[in-house]
Protein backbone atom coordinates (compact mmCIF):
# COMPACT_ATOMS: atom_id res chain seq x y z
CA UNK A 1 0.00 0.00 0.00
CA UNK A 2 3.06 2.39 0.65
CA UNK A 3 4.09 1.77 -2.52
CA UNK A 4 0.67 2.41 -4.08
CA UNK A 5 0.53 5.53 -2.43
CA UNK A 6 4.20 6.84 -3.63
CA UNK A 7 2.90 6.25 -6.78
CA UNK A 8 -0.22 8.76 -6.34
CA UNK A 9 1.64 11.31 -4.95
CA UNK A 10 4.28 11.45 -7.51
CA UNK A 11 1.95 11.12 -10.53
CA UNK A 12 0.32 14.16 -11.71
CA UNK A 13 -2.33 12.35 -13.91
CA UNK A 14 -3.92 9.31 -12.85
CA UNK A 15 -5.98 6.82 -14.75
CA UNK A 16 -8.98 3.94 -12.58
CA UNK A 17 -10.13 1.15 -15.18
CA UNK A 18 -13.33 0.43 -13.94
CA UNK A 19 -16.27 2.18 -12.45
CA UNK A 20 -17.46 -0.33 -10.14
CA UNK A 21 -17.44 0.03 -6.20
CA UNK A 22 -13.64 -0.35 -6.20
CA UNK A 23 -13.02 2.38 -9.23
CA UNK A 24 -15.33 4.68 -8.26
CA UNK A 25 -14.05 4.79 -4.10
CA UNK A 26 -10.19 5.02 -5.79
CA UNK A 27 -11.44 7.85 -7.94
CA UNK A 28 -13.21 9.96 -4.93
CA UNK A 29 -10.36 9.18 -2.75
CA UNK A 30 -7.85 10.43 -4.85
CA UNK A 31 -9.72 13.38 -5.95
CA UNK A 32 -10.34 14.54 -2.48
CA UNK A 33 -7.00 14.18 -0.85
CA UNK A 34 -5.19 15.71 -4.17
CA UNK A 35 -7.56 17.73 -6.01
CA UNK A 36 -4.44 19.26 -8.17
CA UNK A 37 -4.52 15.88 -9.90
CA UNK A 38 -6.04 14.80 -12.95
CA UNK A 39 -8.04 11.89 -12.49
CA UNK A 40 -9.64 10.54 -15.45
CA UNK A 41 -12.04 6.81 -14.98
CA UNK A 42 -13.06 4.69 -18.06
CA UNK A 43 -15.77 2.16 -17.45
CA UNK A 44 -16.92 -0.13 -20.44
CA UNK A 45 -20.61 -0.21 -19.38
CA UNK A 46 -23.02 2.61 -19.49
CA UNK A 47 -23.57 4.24 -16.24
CA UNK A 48 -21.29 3.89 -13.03
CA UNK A 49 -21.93 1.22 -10.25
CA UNK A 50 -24.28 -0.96 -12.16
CA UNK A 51 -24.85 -2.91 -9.25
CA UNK A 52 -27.31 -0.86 -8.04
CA UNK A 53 -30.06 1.10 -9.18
CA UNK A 54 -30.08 4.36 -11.85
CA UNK A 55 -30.40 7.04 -9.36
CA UNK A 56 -27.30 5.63 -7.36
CA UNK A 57 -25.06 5.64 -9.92
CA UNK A 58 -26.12 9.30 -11.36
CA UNK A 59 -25.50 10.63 -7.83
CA UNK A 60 -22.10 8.51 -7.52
CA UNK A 61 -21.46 10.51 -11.50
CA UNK A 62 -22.59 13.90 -10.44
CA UNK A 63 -20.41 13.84 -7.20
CA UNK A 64 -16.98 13.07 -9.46
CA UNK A 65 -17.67 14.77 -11.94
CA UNK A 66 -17.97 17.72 -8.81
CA UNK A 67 -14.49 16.61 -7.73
CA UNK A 68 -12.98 17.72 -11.76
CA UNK A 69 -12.92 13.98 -12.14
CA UNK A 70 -13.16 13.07 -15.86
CA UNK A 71 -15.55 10.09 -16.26
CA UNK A 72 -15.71 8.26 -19.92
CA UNK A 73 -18.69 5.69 -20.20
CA UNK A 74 -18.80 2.73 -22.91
CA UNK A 75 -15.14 2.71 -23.16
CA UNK A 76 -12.38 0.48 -22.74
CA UNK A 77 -8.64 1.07 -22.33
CA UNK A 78 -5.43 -1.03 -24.23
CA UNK A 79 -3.55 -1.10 -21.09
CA UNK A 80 -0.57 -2.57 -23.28
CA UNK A 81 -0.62 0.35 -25.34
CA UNK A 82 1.65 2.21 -22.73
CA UNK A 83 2.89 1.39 -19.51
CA UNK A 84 3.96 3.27 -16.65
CA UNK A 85 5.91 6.14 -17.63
CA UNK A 86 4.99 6.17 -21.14
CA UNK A 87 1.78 8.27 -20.46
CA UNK A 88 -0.72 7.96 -23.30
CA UNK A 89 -3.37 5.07 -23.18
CA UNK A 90 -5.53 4.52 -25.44
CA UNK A 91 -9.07 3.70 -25.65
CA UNK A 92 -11.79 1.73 -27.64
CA UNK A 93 -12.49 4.84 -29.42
CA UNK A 94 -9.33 5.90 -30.24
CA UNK A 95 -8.78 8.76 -28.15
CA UNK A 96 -5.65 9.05 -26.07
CA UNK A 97 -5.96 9.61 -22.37
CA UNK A 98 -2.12 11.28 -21.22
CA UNK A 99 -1.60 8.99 -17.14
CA UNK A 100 1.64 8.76 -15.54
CA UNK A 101 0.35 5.51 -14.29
CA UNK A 102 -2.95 3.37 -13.94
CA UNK A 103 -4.98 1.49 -11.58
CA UNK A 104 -6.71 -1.67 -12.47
CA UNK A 105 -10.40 -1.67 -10.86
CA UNK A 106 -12.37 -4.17 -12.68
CA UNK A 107 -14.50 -7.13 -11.56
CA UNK A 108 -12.73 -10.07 -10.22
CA UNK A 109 -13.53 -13.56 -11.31
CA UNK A 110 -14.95 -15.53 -8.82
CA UNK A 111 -11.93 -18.09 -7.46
CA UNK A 112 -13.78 -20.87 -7.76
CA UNK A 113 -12.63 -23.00 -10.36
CA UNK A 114 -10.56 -25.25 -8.37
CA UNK A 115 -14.41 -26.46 -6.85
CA UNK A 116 -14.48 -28.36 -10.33
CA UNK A 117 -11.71 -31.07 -9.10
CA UNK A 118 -14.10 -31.77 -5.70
CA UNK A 119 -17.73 -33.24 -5.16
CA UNK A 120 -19.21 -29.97 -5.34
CA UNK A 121 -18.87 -29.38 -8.92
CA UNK A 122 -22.10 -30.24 -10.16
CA UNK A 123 -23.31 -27.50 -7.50
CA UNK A 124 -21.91 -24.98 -9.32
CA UNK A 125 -24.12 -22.48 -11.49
CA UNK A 126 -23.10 -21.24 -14.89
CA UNK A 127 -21.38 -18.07 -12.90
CA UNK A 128 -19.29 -20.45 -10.62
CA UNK A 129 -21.46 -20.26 -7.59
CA UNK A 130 -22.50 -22.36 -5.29
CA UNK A 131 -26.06 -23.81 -5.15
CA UNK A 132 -27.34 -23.61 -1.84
CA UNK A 133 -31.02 -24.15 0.05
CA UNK A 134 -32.77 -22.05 2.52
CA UNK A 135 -30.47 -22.89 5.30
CA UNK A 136 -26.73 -21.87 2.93
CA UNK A 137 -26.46 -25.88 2.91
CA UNK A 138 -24.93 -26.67 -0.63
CA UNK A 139 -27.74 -28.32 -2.44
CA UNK A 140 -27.64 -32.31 -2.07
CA UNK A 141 -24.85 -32.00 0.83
CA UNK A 142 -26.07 -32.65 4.30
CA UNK A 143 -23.10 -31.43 6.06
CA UNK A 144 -21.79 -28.91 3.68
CA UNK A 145 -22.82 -24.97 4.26
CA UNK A 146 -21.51 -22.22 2.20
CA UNK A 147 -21.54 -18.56 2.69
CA UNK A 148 -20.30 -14.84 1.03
CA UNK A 149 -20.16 -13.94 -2.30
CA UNK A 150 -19.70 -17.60 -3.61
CA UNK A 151 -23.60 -18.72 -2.99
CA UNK A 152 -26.46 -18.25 -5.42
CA UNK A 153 -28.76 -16.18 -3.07
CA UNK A 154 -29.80 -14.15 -5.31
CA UNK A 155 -28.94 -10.49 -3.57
CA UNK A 156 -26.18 -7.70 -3.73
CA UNK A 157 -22.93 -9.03 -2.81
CA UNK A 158 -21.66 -6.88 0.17
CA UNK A 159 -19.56 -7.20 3.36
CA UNK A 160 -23.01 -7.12 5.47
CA UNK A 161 -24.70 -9.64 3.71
CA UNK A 162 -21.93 -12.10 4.26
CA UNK A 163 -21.54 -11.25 7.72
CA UNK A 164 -25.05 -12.39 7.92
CA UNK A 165 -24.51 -15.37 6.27
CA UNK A 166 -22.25 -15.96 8.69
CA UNK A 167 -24.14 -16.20 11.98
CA UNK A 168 -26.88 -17.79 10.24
CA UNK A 169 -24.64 -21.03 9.22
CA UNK A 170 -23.01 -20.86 12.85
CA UNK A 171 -26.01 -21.13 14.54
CA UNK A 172 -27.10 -24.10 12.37
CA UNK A 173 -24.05 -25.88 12.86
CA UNK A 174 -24.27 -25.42 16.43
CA UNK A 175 -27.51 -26.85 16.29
CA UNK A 176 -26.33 -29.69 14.03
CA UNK A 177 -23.60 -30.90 16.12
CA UNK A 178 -25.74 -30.34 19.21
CA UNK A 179 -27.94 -32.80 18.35
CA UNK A 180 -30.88 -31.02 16.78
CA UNK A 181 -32.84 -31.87 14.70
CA UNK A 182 -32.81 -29.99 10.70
CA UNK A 183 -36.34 -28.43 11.06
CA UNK A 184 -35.14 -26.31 13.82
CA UNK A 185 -32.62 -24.73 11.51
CA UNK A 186 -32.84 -21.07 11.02
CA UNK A 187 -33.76 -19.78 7.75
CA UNK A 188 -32.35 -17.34 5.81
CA UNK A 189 -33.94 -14.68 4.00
CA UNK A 190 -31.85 -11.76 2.04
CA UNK A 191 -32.32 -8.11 3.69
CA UNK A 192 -32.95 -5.21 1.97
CA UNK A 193 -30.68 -3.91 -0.99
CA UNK A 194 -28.68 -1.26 1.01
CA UNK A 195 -25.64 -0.29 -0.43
CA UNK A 196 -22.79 2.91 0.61
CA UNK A 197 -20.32 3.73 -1.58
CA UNK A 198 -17.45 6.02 -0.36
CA UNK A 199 -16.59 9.45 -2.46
CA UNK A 200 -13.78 10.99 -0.23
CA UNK A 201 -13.60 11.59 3.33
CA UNK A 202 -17.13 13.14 3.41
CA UNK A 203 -19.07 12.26 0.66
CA UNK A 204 -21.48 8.83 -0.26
CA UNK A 205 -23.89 7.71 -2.09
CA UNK A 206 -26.19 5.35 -0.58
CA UNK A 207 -28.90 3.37 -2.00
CA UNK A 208 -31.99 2.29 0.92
CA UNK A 209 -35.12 0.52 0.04
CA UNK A 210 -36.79 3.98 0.63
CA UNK A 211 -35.01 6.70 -0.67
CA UNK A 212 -31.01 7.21 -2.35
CA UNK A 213 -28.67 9.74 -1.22
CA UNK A 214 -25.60 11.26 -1.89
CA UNK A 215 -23.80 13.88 -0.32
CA UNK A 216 -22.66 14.41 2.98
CA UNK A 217 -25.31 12.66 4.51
CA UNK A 218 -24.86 9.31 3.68
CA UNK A 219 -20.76 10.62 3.92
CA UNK A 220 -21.35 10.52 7.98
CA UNK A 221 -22.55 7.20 8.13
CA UNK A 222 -19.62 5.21 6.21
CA UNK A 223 -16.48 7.86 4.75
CA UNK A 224 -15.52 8.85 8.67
CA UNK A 225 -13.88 5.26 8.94
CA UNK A 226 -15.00 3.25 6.06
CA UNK A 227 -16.89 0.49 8.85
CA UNK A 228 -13.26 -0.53 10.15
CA UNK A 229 -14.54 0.53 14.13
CA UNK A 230 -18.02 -1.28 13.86
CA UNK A 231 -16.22 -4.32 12.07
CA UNK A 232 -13.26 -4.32 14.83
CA UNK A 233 -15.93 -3.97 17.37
CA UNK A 234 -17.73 -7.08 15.94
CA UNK A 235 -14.38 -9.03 15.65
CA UNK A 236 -13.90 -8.24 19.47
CA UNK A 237 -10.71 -6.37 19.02
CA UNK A 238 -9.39 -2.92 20.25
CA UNK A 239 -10.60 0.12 18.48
């Protein structure tokens, strides 16, 4: 991470491939903390944060575009066409984007492939999740729960809803191993989509079942500390 950040502060134009979660928090971050950079984000797809709804992502483009960030849509970048140092990039369009260096923010593939050399790999779906029942038990597998982003539950996948996964298979398996009997397993049932996404120190946009914000508002609840004192709190360390 020292590194990463050396390479910020030297550069005086920065390039984020990607406008997911990951691009978009890089690109308020850096924007914030150095506004005298040029930040410029590509993203292949046609509005920001496609994960969640419209109004999310406009408030997520409004806010960086507020920060002098320059945001290009339905583009893609030839990251071999330069490389660190070289400066010019250049994108499915042709036009050349001048970045003394680049960060990488696209969607991960899913690390599951190695689940094709074990039992479970006729529980995989055509995305390379896991199949799982009402109880995060892998379909067909008695004694075999799965939880996080690799299950099929068909919700946002976030921190939260993982962490809920979580207690949910704990308390089954301490049921299980108890003695009890499967009916008395808990169910579990997604929550509502609720999703923050970070734009600086002091700036979000969330997305509630209700309403979606951006702005400082939804900036108290998650940019002070980005969750670390609630999640070191729930891990039962020191804050």
């Amino acid at each position: 991470m020292l590194t990463e950040n050396q390479k910020i502060q030297s550069a005086r134009s920065i390039l984020i491939v990607g406008g997911g979660p990951s691009g978009v928090e890089l690109a308020g971050e850096i924007s914030t903390d150095f506004p005298d950079k040029k930040v410029t984000l590509v993203h292949k797809g046609p509005r920001l944060l496609e994960y969640i709804g419209p109004k999310a992502s406009d408030k997520g483009l409004s806010l960086l575009r507020s920060k002098k960030v320059d945001v290009k849509l339905q583009q893609s970048v030839d990251l071999k066409s330069a490389s660190d140092g070289s400066e010019l990039y250049r994108t499915s369009t042709g036009e050349s984007i001048k970045a003394d260096c680049h960060f990488l923010c696209t969607r991960v593939p899913l690390s599951t492939a190695w689940l094709n050399e074990t039992i479970l790999k006729t529980n995989l779906d055509k995305d390379g999740r896991l199949k799982v029942d009402e109880y995060l038990r892998v379909k067909g597998h008695s004694n075999v729960f799965a939880i996080g982003d690799i299950t099929d539950v068909p919700e946002l996948k976030l921190g939260h809803a993982a962490v809920h996964h979580a207690y949910l298979v704990a308390k089954n398996l301490k049921l299980l191993m108890g003695g009890g009997k499967e009916s008395k397993m808990s169910v579990y049932k997604p929550g509502p989509e609720v999703a923050m996404v970070s734009l600086g120190r002091k700036h979000a946009v969330a997305q509630f079942p209700f309403a979606t914000l951006g702005g400082r508002i939804p900036g108290l609840i998650k940019s002070g500390d980005m969750f670390v004192g609630r999640t070191r709190k729930n891990l039962g360390l020191e804050p």
